[in-house]
C-alpha atoms as a PDB file:
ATOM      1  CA  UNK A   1     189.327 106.136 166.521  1.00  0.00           C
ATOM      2  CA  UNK A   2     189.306 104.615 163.210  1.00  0.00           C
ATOM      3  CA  UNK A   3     186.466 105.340 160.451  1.00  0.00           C
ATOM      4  CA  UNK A   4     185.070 103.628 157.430  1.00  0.00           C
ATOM      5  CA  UNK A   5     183.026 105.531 154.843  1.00  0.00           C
ATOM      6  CA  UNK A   6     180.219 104.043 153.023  1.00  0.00           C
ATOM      7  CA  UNK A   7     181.789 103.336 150.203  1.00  0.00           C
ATOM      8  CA  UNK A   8     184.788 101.915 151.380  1.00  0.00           C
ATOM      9  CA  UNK A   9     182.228  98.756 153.508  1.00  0.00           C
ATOM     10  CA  UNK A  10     180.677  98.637 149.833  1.00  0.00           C
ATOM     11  CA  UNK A  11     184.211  98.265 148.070  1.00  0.00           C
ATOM     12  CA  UNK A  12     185.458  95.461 150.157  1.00  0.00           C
ATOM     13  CA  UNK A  13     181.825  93.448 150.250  1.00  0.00           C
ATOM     14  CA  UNK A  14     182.016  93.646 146.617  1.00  0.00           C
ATOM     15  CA  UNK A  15     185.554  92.263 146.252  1.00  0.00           C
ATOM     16  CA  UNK A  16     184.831  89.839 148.861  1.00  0.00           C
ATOM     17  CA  UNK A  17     181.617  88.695 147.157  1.00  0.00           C
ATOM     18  CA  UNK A  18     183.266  88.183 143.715  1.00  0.00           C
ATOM     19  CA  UNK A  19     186.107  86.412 145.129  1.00  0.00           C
ATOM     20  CA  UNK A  20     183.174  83.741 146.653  1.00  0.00           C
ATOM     21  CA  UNK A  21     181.469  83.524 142.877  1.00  0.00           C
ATOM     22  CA  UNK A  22     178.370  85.815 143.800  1.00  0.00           C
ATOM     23  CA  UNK A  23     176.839  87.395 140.725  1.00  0.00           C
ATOM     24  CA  UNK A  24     176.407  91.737 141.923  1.00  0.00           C
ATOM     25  CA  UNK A  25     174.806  94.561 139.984  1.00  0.00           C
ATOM     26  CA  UNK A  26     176.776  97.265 138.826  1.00  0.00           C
ATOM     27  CA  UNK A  27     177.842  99.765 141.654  1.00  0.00           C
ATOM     28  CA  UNK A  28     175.242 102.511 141.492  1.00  0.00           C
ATOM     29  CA  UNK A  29     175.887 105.805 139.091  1.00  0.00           C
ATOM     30  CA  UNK A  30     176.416 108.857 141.658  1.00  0.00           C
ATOM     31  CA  UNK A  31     172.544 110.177 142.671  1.00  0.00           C
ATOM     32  CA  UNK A  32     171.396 106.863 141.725  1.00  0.00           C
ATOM     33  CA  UNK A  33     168.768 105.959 144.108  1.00  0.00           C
ATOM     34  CA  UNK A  34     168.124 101.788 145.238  1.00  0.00           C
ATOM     35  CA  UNK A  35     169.728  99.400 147.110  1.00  0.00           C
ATOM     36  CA  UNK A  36     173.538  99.396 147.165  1.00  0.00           C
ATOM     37  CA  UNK A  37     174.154  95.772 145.863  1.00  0.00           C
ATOM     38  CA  UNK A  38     171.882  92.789 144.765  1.00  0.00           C
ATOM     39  CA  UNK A  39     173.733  89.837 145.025  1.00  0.00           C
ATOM     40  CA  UNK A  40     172.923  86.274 143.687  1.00  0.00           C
ATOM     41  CA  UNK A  41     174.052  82.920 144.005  1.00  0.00           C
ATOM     42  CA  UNK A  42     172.110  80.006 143.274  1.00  0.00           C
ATOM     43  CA  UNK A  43     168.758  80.813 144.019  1.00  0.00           C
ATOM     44  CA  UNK A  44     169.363  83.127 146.574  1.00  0.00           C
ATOM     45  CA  UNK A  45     169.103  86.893 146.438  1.00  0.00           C
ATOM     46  CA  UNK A  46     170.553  89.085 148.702  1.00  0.00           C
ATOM     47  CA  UNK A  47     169.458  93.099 148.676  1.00  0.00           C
ATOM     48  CA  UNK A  48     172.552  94.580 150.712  1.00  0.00           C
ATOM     49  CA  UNK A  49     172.841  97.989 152.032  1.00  0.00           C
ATOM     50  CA  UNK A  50     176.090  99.264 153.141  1.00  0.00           C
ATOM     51  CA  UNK A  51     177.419 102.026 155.690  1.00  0.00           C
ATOM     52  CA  UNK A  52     180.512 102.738 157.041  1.00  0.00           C
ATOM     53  CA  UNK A  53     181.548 103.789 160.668  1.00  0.00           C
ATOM     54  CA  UNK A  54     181.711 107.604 161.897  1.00  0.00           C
ATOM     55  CA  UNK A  55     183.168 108.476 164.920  1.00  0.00           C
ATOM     56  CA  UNK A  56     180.759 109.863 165.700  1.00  0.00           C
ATOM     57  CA  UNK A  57     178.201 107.876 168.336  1.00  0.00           C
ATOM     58  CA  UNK A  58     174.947 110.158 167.707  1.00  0.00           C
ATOM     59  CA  UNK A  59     175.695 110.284 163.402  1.00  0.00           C
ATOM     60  CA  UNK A  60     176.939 106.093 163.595  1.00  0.00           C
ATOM     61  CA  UNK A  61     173.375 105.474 165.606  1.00  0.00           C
ATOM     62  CA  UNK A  62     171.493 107.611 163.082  1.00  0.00           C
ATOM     63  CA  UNK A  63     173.243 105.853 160.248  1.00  0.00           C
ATOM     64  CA  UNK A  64     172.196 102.420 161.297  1.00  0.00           C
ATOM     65  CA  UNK A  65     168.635 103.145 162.171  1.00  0.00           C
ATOM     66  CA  UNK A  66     168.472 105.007 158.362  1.00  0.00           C
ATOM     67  CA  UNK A  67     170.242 101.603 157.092  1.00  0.00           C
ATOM     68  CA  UNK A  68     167.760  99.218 158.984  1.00  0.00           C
ATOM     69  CA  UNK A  69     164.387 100.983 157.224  1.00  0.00           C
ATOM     70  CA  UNK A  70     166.568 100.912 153.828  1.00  0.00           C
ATOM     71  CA  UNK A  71     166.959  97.313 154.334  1.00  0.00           C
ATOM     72  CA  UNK A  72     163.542  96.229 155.446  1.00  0.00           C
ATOM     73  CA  UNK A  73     162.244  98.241 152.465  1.00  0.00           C
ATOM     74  CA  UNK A  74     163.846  95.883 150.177  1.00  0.00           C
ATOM     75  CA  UNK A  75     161.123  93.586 151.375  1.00  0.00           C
ATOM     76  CA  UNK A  76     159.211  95.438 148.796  1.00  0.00           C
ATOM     77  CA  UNK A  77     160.975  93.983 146.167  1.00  0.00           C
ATOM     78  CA  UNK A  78     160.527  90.060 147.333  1.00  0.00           C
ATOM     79  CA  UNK A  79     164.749  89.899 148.735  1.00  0.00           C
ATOM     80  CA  UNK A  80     165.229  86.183 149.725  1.00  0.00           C
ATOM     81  CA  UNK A  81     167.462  88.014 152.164  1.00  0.00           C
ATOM     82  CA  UNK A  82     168.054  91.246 153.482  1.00  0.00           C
ATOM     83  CA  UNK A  83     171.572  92.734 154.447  1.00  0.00           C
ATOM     84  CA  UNK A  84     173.264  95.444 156.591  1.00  0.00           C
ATOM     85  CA  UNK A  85     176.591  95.457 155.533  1.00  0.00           C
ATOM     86  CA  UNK A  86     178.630  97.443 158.203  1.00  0.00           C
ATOM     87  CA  UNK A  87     182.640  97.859 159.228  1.00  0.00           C
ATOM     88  CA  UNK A  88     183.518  95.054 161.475  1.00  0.00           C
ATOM     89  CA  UNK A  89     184.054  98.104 163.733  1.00  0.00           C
ATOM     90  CA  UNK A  90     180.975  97.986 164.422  1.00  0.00           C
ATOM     91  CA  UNK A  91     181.456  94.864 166.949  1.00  0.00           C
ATOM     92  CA  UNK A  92     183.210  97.257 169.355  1.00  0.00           C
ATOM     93  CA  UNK A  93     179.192  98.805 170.728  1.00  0.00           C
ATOM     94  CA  UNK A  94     177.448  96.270 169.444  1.00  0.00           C
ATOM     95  CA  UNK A  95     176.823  94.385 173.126  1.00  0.00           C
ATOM     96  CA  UNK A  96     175.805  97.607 173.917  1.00  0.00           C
ATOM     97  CA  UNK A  97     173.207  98.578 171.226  1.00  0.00           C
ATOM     98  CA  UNK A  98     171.671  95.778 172.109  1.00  0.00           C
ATOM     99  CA  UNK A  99     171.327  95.889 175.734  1.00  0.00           C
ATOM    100  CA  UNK A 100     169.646  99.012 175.282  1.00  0.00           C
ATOM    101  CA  UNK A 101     167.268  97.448 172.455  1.00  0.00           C
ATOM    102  CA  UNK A 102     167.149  94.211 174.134  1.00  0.00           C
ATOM    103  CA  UNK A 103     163.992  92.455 173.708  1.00  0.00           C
ATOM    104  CA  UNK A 104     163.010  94.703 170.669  1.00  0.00           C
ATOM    105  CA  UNK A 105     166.227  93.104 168.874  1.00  0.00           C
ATOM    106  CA  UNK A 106     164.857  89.794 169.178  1.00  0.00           C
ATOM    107  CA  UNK A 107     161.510  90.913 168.319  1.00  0.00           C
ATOM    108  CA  UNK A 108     163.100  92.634 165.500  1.00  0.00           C
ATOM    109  CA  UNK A 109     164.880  89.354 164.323  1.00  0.00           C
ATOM    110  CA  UNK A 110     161.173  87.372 164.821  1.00  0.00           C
ATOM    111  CA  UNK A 111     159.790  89.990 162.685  1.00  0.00           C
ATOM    112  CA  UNK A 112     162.133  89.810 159.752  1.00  0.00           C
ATOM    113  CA  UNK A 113     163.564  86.661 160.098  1.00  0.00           C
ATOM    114  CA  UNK A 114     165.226  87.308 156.367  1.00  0.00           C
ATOM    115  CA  UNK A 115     167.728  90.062 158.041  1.00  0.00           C
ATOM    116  CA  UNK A 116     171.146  89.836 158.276  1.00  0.00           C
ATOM    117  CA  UNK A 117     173.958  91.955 159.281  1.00  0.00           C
ATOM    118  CA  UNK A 118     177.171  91.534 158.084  1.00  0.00           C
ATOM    119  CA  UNK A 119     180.770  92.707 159.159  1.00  0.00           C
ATOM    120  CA  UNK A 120     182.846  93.831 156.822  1.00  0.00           C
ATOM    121  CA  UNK A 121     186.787  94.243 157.109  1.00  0.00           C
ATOM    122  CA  UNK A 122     189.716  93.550 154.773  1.00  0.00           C
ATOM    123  CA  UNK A 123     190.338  90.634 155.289  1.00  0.00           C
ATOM    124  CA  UNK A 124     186.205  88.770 155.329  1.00  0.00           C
ATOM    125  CA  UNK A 125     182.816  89.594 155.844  1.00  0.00           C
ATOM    126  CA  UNK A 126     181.253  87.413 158.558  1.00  0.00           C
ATOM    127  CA  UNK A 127     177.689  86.626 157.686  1.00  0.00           C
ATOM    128  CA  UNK A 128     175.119  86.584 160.449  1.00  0.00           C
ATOM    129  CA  UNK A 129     171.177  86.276 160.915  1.00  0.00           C
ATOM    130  CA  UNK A 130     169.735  89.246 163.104  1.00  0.00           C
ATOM    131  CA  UNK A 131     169.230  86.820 165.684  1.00  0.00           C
ATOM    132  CA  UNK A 132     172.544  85.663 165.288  1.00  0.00           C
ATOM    133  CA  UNK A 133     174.230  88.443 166.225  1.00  0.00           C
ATOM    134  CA  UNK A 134     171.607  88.864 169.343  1.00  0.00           C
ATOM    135  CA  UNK A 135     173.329  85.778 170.425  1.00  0.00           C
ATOM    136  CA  UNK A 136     176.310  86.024 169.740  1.00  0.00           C
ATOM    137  CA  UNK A 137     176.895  89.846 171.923  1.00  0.00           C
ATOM    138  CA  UNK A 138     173.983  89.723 174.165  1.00  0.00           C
ATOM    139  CA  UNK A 139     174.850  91.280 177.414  1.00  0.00           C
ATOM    140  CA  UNK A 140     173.057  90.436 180.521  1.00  0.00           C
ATOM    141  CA  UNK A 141     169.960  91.432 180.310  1.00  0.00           C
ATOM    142  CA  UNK A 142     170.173  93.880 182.882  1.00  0.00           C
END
């Protein structure tokens, strides 16, 4: 199974984001504490936190919960938008993250309708609203 460290999904949203003119802080000094990127264009700020993909099932799972308080804690600092940047690996259990989150995802996506996750690979990053991605993988409900 393939893997994607942290700062490998950071590296590629970065080049990606400069490539489609977004203005980004400086990649964080090693110990730095804060969000991962802030990235602007227009009027629109996005506070982005990256993570990669472990093999791991129990370590990706605690990864992404860790990433979703990170994110929502950017609230804090008035993000127009707030980002989970994570390898488009990712997609392969996403149906099934959230058929066993179900109708906490969408209440999630209600809740913090700023959220976003986005998939990372090489080649793009696909951009998507919480909600977005609900809809987009939902599985039957039961």
């Amino acid at each position: 199974m393939e893997t994607m460290s942290n700062a490998e999904t950071e590296k590629l949203l970065r080049t990606f984001l400069v490539k489609n003119n977004f203005n980004l802080t400086p990649k964080r000094g090693m110990g730095e504490l804060g969000v991962d990127i802030i990235a602007t264009k227009g009027e629109k700020s996005y506070y982005i936190e990256c993570i990669g993909y472990n093999k791991s099932n129990p370590i990706r799972s605690k990864e992404f919960f860790e990433v979703f308080f990170r994110a929502i804690s950017r609230l804090n600092q008035n993000a127009d938008s707030i980002v989970i940047a994570l390898p488009n690996l990712f997609r392969k259990g996403i149906s099934q993250r959230i058929k066993q989150y179900y109708v906490g995802w969408v209440r999630i996506g209600e809740a913090f309708p700023e959220l976003e996750i986005w998939f990372v690979d090489e080649k793009d990053v696909e951009m998507l609203k919480w909600n977005e991605v609900f809809n987009q993988y939902k599985p039957n409900k039961n």
